[in-house]
Structures are given as C-alpha cells and as structure tokens.
PDB file of N, CA and C in Angstrom:
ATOM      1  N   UNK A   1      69.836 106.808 262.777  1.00  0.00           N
ATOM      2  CA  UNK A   1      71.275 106.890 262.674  1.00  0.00           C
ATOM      3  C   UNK A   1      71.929 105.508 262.578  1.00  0.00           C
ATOM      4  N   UNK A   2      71.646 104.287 263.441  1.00  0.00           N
ATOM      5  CA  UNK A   2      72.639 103.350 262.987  1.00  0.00           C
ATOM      6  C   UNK A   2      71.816 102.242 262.042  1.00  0.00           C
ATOM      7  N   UNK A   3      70.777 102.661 261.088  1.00  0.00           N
ATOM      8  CA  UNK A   3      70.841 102.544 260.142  1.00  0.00           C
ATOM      9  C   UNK A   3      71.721 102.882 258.798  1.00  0.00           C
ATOM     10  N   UNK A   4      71.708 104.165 258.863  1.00  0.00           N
ATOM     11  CA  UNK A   4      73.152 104.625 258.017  1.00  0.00           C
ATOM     12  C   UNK A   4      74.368 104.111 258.778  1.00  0.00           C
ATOM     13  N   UNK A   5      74.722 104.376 259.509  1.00  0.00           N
ATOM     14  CA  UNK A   5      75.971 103.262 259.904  1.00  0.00           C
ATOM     15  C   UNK A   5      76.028 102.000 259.539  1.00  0.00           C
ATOM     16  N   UNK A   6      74.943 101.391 259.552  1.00  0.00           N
ATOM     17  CA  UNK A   6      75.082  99.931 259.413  1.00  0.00           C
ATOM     18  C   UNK A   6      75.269  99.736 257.417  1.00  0.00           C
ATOM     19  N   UNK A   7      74.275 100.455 256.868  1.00  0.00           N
ATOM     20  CA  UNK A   7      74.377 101.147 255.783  1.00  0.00           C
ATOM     21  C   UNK A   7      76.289 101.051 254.871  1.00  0.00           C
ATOM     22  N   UNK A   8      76.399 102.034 255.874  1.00  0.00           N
ATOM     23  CA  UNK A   8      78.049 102.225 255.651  1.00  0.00           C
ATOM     24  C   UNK A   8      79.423 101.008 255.587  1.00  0.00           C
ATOM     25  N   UNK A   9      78.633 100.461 256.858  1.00  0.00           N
ATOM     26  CA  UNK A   9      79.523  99.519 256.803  1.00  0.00           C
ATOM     27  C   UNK A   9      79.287  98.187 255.389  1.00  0.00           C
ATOM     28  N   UNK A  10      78.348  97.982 255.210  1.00  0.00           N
ATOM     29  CA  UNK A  10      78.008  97.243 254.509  1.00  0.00           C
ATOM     30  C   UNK A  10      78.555  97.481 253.231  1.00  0.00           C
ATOM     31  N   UNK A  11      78.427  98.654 252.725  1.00  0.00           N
ATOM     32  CA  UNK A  11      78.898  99.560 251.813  1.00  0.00           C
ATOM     33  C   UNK A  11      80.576  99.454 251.449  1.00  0.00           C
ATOM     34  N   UNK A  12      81.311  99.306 252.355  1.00  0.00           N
ATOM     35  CA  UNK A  12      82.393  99.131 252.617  1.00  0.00           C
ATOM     36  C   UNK A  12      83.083  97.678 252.893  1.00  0.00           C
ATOM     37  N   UNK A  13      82.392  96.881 253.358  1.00  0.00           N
ATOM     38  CA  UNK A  13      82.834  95.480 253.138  1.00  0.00           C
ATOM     39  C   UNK A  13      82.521  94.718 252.060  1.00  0.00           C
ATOM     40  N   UNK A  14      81.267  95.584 251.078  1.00  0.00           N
ATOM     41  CA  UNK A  14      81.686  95.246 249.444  1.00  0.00           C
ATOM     42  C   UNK A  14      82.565  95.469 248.758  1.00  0.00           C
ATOM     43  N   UNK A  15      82.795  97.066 249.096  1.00  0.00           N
ATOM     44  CA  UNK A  15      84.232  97.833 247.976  1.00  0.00           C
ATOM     45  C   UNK A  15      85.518  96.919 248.887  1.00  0.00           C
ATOM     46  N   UNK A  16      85.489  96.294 250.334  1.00  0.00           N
ATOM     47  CA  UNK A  16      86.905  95.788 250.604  1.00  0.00           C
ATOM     48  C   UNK A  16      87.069  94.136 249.902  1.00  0.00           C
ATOM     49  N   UNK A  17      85.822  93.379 249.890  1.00  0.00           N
ATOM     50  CA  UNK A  17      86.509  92.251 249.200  1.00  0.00           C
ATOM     51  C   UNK A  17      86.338  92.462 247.644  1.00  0.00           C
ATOM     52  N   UNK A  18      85.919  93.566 246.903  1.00  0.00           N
ATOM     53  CA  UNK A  18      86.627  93.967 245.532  1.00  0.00           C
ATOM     54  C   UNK A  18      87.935  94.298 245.776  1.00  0.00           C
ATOM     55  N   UNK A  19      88.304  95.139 246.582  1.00  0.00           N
ATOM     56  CA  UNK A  19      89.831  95.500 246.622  1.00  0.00           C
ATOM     57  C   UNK A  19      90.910  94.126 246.493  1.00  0.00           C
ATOM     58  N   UNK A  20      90.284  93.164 247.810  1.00  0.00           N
ATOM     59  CA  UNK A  20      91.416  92.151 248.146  1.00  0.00           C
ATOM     60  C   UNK A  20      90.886  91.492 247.097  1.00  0.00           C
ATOM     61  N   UNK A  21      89.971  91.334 246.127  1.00  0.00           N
ATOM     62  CA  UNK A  21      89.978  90.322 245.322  1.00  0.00           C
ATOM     63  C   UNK A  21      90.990  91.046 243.751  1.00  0.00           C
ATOM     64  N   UNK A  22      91.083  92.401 243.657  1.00  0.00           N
ATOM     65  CA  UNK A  22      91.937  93.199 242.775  1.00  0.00           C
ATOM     66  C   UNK A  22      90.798  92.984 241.593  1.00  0.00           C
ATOM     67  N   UNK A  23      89.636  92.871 242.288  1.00  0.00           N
ATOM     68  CA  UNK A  23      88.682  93.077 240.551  1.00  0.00           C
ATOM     69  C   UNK A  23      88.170  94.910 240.342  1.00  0.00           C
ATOM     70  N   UNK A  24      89.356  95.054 239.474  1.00  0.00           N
ATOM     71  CA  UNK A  24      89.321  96.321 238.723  1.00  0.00           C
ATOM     72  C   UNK A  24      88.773  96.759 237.598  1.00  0.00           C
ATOM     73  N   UNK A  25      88.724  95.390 236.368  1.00  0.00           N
ATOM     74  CA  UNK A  25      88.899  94.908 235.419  1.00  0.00           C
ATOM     75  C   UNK A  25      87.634  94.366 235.019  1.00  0.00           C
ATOM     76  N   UNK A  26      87.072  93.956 234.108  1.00  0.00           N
ATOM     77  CA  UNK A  26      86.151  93.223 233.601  1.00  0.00           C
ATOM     78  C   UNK A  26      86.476  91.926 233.490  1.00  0.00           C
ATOM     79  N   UNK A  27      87.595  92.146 232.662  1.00  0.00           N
ATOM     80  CA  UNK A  27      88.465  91.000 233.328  1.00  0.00           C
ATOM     81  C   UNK A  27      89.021  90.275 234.553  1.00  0.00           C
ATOM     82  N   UNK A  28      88.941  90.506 235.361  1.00  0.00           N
ATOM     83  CA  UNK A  28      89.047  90.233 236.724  1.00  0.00           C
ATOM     84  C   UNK A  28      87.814  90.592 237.664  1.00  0.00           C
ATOM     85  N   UNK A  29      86.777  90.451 237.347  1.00  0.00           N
ATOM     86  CA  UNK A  29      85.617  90.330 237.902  1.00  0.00           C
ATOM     87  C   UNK A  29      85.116  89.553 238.631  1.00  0.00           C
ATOM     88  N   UNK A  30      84.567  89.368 239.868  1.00  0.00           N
ATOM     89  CA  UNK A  30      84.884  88.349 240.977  1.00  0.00           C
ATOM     90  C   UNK A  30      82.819  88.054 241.227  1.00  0.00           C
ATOM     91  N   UNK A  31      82.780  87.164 241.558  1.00  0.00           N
ATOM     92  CA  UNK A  31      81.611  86.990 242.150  1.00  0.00           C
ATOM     93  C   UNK A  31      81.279  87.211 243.640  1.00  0.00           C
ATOM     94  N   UNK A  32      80.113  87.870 243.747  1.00  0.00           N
ATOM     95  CA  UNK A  32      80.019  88.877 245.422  1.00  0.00           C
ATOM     96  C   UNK A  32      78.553  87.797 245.719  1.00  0.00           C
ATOM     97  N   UNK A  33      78.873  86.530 246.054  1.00  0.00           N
ATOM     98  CA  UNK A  33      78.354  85.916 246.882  1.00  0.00           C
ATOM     99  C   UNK A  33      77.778  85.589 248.856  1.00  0.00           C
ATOM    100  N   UNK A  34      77.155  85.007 248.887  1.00  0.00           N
ATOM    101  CA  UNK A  34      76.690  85.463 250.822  1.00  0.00           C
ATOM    102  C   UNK A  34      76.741  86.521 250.965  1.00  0.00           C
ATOM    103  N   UNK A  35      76.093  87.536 250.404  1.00  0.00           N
ATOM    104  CA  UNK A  35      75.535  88.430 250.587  1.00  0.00           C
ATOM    105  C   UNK A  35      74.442  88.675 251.720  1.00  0.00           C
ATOM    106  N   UNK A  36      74.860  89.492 252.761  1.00  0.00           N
ATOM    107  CA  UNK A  36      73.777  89.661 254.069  1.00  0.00           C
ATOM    108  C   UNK A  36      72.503  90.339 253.194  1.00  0.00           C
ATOM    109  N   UNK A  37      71.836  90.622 253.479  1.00  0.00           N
ATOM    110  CA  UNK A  37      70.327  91.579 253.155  1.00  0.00           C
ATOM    111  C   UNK A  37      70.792  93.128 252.620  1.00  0.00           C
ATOM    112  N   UNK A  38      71.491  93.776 253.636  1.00  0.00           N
ATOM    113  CA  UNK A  38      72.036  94.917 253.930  1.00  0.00           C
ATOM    114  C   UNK A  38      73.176  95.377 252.523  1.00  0.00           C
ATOM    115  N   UNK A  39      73.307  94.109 252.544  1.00  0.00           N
ATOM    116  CA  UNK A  39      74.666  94.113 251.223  1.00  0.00           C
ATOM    117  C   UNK A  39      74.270  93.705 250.204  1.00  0.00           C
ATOM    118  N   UNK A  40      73.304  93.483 250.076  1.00  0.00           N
ATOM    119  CA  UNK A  40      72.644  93.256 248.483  1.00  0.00           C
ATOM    120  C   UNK A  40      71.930  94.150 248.051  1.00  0.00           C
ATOM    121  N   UNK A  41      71.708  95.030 249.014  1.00  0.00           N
ATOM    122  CA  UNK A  41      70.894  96.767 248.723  1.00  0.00           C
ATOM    123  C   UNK A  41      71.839  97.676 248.744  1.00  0.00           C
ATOM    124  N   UNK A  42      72.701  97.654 249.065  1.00  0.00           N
ATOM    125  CA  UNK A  42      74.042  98.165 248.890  1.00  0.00           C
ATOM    126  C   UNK A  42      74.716  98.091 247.587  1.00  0.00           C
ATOM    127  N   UNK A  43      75.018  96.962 247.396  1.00  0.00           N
ATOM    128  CA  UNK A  43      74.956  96.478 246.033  1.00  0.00           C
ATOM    129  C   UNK A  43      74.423  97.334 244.672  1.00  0.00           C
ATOM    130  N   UNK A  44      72.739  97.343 245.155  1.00  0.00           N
ATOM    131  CA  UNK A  44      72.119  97.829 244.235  1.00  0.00           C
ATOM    132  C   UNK A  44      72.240  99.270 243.845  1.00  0.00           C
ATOM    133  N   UNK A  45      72.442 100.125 245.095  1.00  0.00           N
ATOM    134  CA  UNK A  45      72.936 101.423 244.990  1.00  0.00           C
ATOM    135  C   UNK A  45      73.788 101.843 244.436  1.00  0.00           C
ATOM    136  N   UNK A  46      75.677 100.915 244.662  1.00  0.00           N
ATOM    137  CA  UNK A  46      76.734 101.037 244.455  1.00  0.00           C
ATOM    138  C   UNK A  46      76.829 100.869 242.669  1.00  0.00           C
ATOM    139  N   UNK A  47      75.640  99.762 242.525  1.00  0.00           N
ATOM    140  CA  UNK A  47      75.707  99.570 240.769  1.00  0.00           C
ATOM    141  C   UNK A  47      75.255 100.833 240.177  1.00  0.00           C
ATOM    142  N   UNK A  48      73.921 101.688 240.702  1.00  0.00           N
ATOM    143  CA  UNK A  48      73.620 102.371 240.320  1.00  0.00           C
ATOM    144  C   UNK A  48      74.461 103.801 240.188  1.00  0.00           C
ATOM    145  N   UNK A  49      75.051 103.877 241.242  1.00  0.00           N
ATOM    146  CA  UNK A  49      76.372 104.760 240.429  1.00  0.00           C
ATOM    147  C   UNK A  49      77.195 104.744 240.056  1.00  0.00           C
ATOM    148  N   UNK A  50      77.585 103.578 239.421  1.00  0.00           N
ATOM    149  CA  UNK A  50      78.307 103.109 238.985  1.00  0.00           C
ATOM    150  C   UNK A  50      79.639 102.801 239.497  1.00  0.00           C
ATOM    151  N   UNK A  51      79.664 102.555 240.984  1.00  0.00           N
ATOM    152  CA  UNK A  51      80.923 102.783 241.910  1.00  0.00           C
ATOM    153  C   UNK A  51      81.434 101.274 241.565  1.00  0.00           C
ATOM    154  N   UNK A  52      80.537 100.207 241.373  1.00  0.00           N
ATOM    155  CA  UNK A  52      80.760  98.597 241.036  1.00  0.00           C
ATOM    156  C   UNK A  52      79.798  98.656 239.641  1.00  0.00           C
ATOM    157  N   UNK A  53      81.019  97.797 238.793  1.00  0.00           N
ATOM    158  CA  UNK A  53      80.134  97.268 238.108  1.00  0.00           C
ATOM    159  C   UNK A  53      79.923  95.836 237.499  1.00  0.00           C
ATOM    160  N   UNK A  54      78.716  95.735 236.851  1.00  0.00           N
ATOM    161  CA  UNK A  54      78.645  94.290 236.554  1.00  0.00           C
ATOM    162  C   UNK A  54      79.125  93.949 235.246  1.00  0.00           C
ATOM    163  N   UNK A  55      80.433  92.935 235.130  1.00  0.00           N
ATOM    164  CA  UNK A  55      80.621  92.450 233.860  1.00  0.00           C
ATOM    165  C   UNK A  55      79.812  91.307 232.942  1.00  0.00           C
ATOM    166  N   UNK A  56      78.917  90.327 234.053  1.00  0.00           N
ATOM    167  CA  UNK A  56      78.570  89.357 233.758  1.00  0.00           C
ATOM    168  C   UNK A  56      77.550  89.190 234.742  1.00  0.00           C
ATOM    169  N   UNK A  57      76.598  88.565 234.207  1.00  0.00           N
ATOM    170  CA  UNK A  57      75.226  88.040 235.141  1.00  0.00           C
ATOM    171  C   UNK A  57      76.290  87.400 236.787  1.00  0.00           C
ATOM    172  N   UNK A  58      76.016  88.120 237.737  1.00  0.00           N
ATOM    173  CA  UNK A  58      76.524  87.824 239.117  1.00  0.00           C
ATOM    174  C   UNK A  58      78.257  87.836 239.514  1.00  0.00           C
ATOM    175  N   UNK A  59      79.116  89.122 238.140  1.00  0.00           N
ATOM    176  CA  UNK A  59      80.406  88.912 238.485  1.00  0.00           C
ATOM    177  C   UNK A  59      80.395  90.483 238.233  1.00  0.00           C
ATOM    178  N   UNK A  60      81.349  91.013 239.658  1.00  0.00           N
ATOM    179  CA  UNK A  60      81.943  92.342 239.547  1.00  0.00           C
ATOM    180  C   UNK A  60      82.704  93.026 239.521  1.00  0.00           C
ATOM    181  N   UNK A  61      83.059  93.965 239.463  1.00  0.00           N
ATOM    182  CA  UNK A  61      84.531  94.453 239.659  1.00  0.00           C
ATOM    183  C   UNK A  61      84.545  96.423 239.775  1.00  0.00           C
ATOM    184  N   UNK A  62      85.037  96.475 240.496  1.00  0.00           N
ATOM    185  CA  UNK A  62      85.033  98.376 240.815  1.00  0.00           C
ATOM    186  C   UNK A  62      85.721  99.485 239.822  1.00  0.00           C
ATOM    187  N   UNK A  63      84.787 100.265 239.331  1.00  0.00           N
ATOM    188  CA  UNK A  63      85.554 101.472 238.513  1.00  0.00           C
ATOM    189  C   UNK A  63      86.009 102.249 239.697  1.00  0.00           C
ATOM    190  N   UNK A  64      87.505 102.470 239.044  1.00  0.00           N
ATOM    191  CA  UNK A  64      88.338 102.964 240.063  1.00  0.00           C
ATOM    192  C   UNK A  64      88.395 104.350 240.119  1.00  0.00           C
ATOM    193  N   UNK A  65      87.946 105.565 238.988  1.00  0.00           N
ATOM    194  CA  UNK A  65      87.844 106.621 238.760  1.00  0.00           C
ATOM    195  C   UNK A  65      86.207 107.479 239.546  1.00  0.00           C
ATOM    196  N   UNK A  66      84.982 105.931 239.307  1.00  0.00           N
ATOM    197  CA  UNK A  66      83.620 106.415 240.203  1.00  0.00           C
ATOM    198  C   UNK A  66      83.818 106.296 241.916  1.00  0.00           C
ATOM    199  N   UNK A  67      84.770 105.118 242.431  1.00  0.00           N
ATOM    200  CA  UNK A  67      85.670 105.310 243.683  1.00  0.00           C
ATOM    201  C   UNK A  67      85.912 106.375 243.889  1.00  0.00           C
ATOM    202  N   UNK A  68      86.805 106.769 243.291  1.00  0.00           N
ATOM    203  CA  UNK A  68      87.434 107.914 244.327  1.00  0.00           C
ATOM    204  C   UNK A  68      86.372 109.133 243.927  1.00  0.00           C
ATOM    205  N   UNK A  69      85.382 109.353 243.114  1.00  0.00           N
ATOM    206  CA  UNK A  69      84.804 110.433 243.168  1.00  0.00           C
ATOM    207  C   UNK A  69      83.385 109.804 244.600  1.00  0.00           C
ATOM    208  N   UNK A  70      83.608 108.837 244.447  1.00  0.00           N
ATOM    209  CA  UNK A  70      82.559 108.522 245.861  1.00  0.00           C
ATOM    210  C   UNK A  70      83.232 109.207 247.120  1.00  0.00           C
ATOM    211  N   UNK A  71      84.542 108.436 247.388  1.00  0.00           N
ATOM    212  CA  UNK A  71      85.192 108.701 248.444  1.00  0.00           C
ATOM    213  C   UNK A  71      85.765 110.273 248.990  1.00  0.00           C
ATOM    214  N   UNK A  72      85.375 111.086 247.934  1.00  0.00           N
ATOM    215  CA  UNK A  72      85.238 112.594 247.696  1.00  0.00           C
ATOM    216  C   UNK A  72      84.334 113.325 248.029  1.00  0.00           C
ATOM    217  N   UNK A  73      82.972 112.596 247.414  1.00  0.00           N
ATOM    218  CA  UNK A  73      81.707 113.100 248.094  1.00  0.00           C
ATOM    219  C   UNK A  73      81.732 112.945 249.371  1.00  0.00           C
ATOM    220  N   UNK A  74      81.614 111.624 249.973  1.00  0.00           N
ATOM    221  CA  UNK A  74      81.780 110.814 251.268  1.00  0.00           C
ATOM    222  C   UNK A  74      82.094 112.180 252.299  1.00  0.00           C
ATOM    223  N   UNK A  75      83.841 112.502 252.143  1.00  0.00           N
ATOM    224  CA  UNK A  75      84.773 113.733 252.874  1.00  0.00           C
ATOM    225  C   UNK A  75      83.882 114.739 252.454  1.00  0.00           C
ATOM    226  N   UNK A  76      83.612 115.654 251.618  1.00  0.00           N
ATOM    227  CA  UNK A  76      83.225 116.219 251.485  1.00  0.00           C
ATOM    228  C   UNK A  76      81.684 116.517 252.597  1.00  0.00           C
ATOM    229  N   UNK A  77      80.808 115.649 252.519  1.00  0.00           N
ATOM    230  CA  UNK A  77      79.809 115.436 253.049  1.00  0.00           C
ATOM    231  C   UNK A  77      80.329 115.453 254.699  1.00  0.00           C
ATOM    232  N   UNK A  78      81.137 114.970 255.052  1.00  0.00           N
ATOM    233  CA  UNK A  78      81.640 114.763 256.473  1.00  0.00           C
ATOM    234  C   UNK A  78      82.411 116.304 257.105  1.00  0.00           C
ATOM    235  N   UNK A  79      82.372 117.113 256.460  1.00  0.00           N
ATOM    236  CA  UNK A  79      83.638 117.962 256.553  1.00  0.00           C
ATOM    237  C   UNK A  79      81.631 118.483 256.857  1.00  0.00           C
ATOM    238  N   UNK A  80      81.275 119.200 255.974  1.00  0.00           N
ATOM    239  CA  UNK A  80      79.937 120.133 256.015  1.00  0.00           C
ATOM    240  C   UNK A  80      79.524 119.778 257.237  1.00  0.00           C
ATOM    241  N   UNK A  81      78.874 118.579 257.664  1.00  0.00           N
ATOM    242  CA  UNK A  81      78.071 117.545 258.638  1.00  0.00           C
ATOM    243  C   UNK A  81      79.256 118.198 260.081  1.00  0.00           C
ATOM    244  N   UNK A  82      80.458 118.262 259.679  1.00  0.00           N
ATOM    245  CA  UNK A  82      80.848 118.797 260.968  1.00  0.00           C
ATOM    246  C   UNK A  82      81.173 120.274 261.213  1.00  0.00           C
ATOM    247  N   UNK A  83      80.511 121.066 260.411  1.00  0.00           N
ATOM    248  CA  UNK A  83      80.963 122.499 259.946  1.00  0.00           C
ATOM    249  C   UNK A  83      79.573 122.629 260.546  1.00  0.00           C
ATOM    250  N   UNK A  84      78.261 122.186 260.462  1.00  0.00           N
ATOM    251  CA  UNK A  84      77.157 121.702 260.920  1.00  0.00           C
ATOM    252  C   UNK A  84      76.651 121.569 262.040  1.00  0.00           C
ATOM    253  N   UNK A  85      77.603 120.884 262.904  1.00  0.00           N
ATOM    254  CA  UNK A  85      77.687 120.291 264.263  1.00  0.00           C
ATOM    255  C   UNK A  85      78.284 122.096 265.143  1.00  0.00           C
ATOM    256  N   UNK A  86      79.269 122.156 264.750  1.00  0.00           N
ATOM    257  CA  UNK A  86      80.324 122.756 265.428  1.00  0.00           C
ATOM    258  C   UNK A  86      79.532 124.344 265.128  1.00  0.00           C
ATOM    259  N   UNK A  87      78.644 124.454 264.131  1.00  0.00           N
ATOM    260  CA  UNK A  87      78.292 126.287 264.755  1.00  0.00           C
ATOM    261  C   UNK A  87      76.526 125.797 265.154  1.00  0.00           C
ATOM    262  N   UNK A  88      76.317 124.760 265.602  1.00  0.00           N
ATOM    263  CA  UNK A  88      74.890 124.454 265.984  1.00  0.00           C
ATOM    264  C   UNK A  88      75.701 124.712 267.655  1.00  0.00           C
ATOM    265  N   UNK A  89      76.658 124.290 268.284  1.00  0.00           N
ATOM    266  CA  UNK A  89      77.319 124.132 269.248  1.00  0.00           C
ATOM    267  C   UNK A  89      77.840 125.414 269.469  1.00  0.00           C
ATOM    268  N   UNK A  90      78.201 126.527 268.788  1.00  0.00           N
ATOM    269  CA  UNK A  90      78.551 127.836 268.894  1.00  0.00           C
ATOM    270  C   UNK A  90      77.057 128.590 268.872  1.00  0.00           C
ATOM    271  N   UNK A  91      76.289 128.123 268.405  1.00  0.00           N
ATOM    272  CA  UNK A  91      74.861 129.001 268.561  1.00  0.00           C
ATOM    273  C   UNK A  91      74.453 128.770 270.106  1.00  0.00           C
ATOM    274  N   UNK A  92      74.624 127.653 270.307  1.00  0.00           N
ATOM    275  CA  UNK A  92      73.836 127.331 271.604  1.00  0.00           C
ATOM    276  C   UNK A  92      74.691 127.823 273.147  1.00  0.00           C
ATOM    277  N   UNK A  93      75.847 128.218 272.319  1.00  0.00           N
ATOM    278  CA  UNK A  93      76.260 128.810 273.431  1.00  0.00           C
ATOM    279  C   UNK A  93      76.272 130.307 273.901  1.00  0.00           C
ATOM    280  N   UNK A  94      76.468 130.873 272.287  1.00  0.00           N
ATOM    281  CA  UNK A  94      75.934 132.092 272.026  1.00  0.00           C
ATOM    282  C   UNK A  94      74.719 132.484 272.915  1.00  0.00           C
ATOM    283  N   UNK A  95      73.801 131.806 272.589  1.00  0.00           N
ATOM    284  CA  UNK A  95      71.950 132.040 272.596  1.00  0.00           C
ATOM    285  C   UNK A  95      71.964 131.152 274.335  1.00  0.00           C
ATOM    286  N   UNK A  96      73.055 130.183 274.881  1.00  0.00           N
ATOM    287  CA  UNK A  96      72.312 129.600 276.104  1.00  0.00           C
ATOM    288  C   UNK A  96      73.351 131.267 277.000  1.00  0.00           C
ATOM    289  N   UNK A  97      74.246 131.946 276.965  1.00  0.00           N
ATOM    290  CA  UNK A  97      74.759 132.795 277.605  1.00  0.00           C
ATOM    291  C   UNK A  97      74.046 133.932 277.698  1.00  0.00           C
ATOM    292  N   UNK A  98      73.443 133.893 275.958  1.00  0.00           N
ATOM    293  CA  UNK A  98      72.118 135.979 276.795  1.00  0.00           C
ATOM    294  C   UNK A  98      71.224 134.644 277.473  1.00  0.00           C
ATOM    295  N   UNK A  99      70.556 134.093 277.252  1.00  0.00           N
ATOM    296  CA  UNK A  99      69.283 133.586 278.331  1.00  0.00           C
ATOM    297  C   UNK A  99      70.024 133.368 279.703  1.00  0.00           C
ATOM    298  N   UNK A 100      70.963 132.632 279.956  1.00  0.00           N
ATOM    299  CA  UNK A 100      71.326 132.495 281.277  1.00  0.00           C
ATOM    300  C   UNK A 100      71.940 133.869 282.100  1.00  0.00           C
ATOM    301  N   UNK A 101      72.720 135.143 281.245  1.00  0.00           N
ATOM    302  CA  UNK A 101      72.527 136.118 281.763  1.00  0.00           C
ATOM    303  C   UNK A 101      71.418 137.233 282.267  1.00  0.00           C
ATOM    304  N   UNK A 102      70.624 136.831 281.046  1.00  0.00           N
ATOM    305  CA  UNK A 102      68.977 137.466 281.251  1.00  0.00           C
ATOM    306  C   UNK A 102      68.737 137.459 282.698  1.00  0.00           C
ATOM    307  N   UNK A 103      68.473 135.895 282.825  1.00  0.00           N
ATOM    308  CA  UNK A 103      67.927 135.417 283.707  1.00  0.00           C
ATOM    309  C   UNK A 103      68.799 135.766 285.683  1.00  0.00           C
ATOM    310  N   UNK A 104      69.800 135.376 285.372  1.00  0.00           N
ATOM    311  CA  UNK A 104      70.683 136.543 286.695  1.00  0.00           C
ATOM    312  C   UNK A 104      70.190 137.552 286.840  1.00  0.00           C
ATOM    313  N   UNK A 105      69.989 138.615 285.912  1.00  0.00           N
ATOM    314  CA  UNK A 105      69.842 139.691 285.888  1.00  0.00           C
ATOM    315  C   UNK A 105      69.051 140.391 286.779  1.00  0.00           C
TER     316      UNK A 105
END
C-alpha cells in the first residue's frame, strides 16, 4: 500500500509543476528536471498514456483532454474501492452477528 501512495504522490507532483509551469502546449513545453527515481517511472507511465507528452527530446507539456479522462478513472476507481470497503464491512457484520448469536445460543 504505501507504495501506491508514494506512487500517487509522485504522479501528482509531475502533473502540479506542468500545471504551475502552464505547459499545455507544445509550445510551452517545460523541461521536468531533478527528477526523484519514483518520478521518472511515473513519468514513463504518464507518457505512456498519454496524460504528458513529449514535444522535444527532455521537454513536456500535459494533454488536457487525457487529464481529465485520468482524473475520471482515478474517481471512478475510488468510488468502487469504497463501494468495496463498505459491503466487505456490512458482510462482516452480517456473518460476525449469526456466529456471535450461534454461539449464545
């Protein structure tokens, strides 16, 4: 687990200095230098779906239309994951109430 967290974050402090740098554009394509470890595999992912892309050998800039279909999946994925949680937590209460009544019995 805080592999994917760490994952995430990393993930996210790429797409934030594209934001503050406003590279939208090919034209405005910024270079994503000091790169931690974590963020250069990140990187590689984010290119691969095209969420960043590369205009130039080491300059980038974010498609803003593969964004928000990320940030869609993302919710999407989070909404299930807790739809997930919440009847694993209704089973167990279900299923811990006949055993603990059983067991009175």
């Amino acid at each position: 687990m805080p592999v994917i967290a760490a994952g995430a974050i990393a993930e996210r402090r790429l797409i934030d200095r594209l934001l503050r740098a406003r590279a939208f554009t090919p034209d405005n394509s910024v270079p994503l230098t000091d790169l931690r470890w974590l963020e250069s595999r990140r990187l590689q992912r984010l290119l691969g779906k095209g969420v960043i892309r590369e205009h130039a050998p080491g300059r980038y800039y974010l498609d803003g239309p593969a964004l928000a279909d990320r940030f869609a999946f993302l919710r999407v994925a989070r909404i299930i994951a807790l739809i997930v949680v919440i009847l694993a937590a209704m089973a167990m209460v279900v299923f811990g109430g006949l055993t603990a009544s059983r067991i009175v019995s």
